[in-house]
N, C-alpha and C. Protein backbone atom coordinates (compact mmCIF):
# COMPACT_ATOMS: atom_id res chain seq x y z
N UNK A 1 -131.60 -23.62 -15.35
CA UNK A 1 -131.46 -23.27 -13.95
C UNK A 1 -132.75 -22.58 -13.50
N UNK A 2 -133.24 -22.96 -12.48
CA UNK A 2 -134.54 -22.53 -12.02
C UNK A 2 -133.97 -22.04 -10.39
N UNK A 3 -134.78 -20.58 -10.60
CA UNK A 3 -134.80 -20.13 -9.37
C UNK A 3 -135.93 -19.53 -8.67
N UNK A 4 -136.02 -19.06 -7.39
CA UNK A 4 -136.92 -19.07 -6.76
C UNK A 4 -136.78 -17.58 -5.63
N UNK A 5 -137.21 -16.34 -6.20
CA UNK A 5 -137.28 -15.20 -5.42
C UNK A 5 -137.59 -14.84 -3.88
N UNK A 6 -137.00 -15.40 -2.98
CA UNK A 6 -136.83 -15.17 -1.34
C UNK A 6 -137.26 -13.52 -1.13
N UNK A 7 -136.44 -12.72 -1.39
CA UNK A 7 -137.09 -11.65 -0.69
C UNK A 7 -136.38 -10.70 -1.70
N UNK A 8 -137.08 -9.59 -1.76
CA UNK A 8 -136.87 -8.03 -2.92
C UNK A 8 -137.18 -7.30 -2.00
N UNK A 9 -136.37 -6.15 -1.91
CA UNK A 9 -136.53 -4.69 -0.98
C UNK A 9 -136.20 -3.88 -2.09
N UNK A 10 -137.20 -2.67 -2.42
CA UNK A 10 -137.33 -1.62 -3.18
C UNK A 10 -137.47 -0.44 -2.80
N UNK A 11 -136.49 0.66 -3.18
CA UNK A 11 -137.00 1.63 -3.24
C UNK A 11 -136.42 2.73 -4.27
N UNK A 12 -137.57 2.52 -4.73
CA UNK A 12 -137.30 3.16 -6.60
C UNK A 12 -137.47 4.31 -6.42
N UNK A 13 -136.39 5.20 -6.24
CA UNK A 13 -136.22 6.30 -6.42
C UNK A 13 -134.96 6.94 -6.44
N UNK A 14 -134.58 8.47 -7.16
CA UNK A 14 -132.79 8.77 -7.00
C UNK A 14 -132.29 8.52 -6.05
N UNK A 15 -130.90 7.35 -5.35
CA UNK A 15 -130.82 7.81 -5.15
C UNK A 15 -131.27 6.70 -3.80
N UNK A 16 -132.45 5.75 -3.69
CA UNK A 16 -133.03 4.79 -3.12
C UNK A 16 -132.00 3.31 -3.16
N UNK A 17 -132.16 2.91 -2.78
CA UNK A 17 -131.74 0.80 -2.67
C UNK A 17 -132.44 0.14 -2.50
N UNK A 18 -131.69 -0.97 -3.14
CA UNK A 18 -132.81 -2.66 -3.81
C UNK A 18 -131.78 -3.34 -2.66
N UNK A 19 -132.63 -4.31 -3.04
CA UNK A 19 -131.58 -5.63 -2.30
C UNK A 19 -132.70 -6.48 -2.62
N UNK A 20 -132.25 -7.94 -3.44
CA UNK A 20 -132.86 -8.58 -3.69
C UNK A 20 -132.17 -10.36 -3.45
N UNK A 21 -132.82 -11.19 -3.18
CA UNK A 21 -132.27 -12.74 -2.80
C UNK A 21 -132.78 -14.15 -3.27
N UNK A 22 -132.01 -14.60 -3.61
CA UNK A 22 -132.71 -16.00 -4.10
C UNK A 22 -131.25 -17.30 -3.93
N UNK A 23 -132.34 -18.33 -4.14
CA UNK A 23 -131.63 -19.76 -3.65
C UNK A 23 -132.21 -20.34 -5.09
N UNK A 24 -130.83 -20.43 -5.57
CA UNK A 24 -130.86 -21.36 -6.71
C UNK A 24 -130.96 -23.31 -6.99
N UNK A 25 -131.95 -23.67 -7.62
CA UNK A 25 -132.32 -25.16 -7.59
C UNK A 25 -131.30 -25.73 -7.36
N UNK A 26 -129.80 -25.68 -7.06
CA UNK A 26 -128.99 -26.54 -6.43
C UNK A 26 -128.55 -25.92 -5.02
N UNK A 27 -129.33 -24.92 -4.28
CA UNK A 27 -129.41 -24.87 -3.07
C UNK A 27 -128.42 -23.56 -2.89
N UNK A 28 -128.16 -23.01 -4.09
CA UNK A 28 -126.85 -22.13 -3.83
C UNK A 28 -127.56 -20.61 -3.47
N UNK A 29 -127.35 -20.37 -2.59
CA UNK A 29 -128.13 -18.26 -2.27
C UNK A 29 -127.60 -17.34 -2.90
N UNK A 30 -127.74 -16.64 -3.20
CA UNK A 30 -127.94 -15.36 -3.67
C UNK A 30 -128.19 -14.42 -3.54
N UNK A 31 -127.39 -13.13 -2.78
CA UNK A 31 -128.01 -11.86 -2.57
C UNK A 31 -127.44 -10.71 -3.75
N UNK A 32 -127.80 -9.60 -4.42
CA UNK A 32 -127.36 -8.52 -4.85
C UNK A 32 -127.93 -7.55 -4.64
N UNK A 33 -127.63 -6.13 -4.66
CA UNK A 33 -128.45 -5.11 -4.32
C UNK A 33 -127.11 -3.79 -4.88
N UNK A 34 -128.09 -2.47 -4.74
CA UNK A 34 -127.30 -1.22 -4.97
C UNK A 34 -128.40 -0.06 -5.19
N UNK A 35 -127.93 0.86 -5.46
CA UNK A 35 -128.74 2.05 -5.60
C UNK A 35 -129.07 2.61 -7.00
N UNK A 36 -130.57 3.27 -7.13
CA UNK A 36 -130.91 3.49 -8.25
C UNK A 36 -130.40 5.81 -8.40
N UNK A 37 -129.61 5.37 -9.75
CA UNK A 37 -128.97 6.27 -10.07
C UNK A 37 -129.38 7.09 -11.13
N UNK A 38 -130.68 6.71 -11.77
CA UNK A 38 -132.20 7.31 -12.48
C UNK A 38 -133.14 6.56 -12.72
N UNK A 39 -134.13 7.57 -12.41
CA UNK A 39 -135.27 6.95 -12.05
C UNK A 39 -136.33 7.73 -13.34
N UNK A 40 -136.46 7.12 -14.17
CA UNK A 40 -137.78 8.11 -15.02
C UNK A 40 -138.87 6.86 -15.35
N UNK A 41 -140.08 7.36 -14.58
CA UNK A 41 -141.08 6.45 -14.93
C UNK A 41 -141.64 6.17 -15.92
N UNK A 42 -141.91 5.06 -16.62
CA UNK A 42 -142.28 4.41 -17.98
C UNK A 42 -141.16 4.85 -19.06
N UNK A 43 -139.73 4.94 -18.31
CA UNK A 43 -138.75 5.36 -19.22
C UNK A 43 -137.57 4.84 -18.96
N UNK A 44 -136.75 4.92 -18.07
CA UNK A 44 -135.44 4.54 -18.10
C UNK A 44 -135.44 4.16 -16.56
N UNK A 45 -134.41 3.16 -16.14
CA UNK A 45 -134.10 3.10 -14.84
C UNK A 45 -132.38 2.42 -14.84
N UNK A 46 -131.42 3.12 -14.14
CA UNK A 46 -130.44 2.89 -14.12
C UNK A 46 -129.96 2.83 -12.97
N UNK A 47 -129.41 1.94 -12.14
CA UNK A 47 -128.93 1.23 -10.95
C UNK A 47 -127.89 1.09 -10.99
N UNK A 48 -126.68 0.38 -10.22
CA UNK A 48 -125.50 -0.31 -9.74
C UNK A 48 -125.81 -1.35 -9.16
N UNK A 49 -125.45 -2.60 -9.48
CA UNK A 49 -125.30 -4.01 -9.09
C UNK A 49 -124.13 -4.26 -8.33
N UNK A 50 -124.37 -5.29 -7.17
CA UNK A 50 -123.04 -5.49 -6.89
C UNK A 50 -123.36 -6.88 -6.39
N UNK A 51 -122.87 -8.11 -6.03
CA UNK A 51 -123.24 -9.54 -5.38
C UNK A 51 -122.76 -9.07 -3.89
N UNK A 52 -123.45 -9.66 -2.92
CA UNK A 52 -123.21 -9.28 -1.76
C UNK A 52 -121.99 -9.93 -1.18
N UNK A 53 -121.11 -11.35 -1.85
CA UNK A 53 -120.31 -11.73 -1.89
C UNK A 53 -118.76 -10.80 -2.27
N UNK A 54 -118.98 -9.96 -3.64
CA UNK A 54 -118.12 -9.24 -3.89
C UNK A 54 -118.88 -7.49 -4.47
N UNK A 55 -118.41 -6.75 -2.63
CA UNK A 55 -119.56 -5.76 -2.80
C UNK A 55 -118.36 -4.90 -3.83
N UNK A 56 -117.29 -5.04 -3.55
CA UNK A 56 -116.38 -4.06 -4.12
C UNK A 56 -116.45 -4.20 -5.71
N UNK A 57 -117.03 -5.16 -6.19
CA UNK A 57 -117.19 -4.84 -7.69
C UNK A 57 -118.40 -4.72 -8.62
N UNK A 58 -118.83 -3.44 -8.15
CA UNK A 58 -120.04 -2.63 -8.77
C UNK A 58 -119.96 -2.45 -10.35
N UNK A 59 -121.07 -3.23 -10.84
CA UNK A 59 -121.54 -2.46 -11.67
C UNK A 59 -122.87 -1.63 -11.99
N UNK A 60 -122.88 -1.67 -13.62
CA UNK A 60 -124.12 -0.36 -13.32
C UNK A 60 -124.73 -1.52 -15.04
N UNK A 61 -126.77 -1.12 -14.44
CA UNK A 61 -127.42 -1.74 -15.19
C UNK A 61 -128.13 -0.34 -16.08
N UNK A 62 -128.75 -0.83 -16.95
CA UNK A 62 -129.70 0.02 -17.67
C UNK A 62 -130.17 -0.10 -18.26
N UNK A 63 -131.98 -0.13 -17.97
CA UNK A 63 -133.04 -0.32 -18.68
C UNK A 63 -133.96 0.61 -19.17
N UNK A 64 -134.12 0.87 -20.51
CA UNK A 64 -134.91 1.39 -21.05
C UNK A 64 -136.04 0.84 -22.07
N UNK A 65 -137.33 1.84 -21.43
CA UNK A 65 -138.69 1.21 -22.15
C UNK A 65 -139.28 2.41 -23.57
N UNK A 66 -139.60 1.33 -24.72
CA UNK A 66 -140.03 2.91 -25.43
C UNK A 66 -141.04 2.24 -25.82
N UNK A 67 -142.14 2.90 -25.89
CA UNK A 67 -143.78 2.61 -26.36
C UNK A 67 -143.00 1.73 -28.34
N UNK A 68 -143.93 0.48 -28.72
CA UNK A 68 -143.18 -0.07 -29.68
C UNK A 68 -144.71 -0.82 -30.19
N UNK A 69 -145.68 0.04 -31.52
CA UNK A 69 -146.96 -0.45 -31.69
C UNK A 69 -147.78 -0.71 -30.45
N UNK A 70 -148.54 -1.55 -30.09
CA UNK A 70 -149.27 -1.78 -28.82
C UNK A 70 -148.38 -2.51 -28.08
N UNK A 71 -147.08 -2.75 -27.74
CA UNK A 71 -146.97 -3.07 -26.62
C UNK A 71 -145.24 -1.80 -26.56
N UNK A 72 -144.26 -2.53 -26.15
CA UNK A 72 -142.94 -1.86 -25.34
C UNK A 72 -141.75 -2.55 -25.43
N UNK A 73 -140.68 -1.75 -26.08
CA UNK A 73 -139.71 -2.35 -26.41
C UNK A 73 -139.19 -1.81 -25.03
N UNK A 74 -138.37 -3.04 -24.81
CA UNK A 74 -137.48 -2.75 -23.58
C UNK A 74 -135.90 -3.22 -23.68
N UNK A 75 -135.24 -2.05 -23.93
CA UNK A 75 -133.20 -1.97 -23.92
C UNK A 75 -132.66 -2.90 -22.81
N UNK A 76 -131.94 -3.70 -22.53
CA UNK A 76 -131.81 -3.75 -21.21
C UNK A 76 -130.14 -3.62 -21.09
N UNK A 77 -129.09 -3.25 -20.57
CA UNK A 77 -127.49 -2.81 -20.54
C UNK A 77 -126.77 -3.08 -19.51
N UNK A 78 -126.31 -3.92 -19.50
CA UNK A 78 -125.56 -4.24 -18.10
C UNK A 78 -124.08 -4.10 -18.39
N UNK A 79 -123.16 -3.49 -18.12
CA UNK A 79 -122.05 -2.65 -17.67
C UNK A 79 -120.96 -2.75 -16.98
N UNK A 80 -119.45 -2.32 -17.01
CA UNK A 80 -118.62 -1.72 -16.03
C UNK A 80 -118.19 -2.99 -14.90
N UNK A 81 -118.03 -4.13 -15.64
CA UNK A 81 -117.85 -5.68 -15.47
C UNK A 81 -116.19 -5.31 -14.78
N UNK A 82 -116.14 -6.55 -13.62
CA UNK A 82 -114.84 -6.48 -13.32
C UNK A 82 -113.68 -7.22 -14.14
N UNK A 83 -114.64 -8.20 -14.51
CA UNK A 83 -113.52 -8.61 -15.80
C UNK A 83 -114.75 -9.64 -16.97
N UNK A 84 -114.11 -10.32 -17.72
CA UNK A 84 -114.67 -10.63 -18.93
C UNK A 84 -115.14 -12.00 -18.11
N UNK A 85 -114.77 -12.54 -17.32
CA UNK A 85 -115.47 -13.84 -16.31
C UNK A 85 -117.11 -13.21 -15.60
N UNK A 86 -117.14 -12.31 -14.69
CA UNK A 86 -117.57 -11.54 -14.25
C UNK A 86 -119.21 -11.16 -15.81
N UNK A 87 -118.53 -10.67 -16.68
CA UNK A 87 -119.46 -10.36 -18.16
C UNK A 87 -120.08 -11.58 -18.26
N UNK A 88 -119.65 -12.67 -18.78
CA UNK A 88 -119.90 -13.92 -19.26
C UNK A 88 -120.86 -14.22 -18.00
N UNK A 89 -120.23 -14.20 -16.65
CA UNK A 89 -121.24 -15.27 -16.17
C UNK A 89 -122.87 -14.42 -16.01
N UNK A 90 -123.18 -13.07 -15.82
CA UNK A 90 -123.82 -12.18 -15.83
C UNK A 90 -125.46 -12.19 -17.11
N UNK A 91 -124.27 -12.39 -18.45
CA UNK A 91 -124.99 -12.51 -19.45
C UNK A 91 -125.42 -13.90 -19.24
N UNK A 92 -125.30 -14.90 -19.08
CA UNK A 92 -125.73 -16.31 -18.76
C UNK A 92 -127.13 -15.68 -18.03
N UNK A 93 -126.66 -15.56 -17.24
CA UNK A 93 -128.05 -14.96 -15.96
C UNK A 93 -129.12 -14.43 -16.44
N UNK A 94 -128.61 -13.20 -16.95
CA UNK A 94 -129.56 -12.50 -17.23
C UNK A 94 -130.41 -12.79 -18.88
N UNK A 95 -129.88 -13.31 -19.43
CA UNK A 95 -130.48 -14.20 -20.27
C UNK A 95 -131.57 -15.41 -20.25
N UNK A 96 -131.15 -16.14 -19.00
CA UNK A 96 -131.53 -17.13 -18.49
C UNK A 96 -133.29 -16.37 -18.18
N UNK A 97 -133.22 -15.04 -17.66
CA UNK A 97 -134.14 -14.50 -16.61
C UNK A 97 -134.84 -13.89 -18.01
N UNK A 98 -134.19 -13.15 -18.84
CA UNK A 98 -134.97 -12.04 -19.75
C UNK A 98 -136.07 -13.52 -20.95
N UNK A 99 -135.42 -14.51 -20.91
CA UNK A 99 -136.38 -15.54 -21.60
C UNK A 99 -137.74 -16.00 -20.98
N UNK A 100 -137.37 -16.31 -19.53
CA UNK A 100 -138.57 -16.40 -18.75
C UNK A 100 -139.76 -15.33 -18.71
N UNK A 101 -138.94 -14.13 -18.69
CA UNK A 101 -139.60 -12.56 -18.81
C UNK A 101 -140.45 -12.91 -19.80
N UNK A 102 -139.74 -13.19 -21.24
CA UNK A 102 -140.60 -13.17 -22.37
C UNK A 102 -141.65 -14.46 -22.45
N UNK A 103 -141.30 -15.13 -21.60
CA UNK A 103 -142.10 -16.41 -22.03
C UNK A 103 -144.07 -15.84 -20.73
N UNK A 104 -143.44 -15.21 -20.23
CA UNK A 104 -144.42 -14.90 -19.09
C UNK A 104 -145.39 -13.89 -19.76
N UNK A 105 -144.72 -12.56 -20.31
CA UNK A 105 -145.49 -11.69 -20.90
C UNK A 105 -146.40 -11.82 -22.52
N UNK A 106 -145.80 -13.29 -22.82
CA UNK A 106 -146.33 -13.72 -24.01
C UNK A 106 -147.54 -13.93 -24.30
C-alpha cells in the first residue's frame, strides 16, 4: 500500500496538536490527529491518536529514542486500542510505514 502525505499540522509541544492527512493509492483519505502529552527532545514523545472518522476512540502512541553506537534506537508503542480489530488493523499500518522509515534511513 502506497501512500502519499497531503497535509501535517504540528505543534510539538505539552499539550500542542497534530493533525495529519493522506489519500491512500486506492483513493481512500485519511485524516488523524490529537495532542502531544510529552514532549522531551531527542527523547520521548507521547501523543493520543484518534481517526477523524472515529474521534471517540483515542488512543495513545509512544516513541522513544536512545543514542544506540553511532546511530539511535527508536521504541515505538502504540496503545489503549478500542478493540483487537482496531490493534490489528493499526499494526498493519504502522508497520507498513516503520519499513519504509527503515528503508529511507538506510
Amino acid at each position: 500500500m502506497n501512500t502519499a502525505t497531503l497535509q501535517a499540522e504540528l505543534d510539538v509541544r505539552l499539550g500542542g496538536r497534530y493533525r495529519i492527512s493522506f489519500i491512500r493509492d486506492d483513493g481512500e483519505y485519511f485524516e488523524a490527529g490529537g495532542h502531544y502529552r510529552e514532549v522531551v527532545p531527542n527523547e520521548l514523545l507521547v501523543f493520543t491518536w484518534a481517526w477523524h472518522s472515529t474521534p471517540e476512540r483515542e488512543s495513545l502512541v509512544t516513541i522513544s529514542l536512545k543514542p544506540d553506537g553511532a546511530g539511535t534506537l527508536m521504541v515505538f508503542h502504540h496503545a489503549q486500542f478500542f478493540d483487537e480489530t482496531a490493534r490489528d488493523n493499526h499494526e498493519r499500518g504502522w508497520s507498513s510505514f516503520l519499513d519504509k522509515l527503515d528503508a529511507f534511513v538506510a
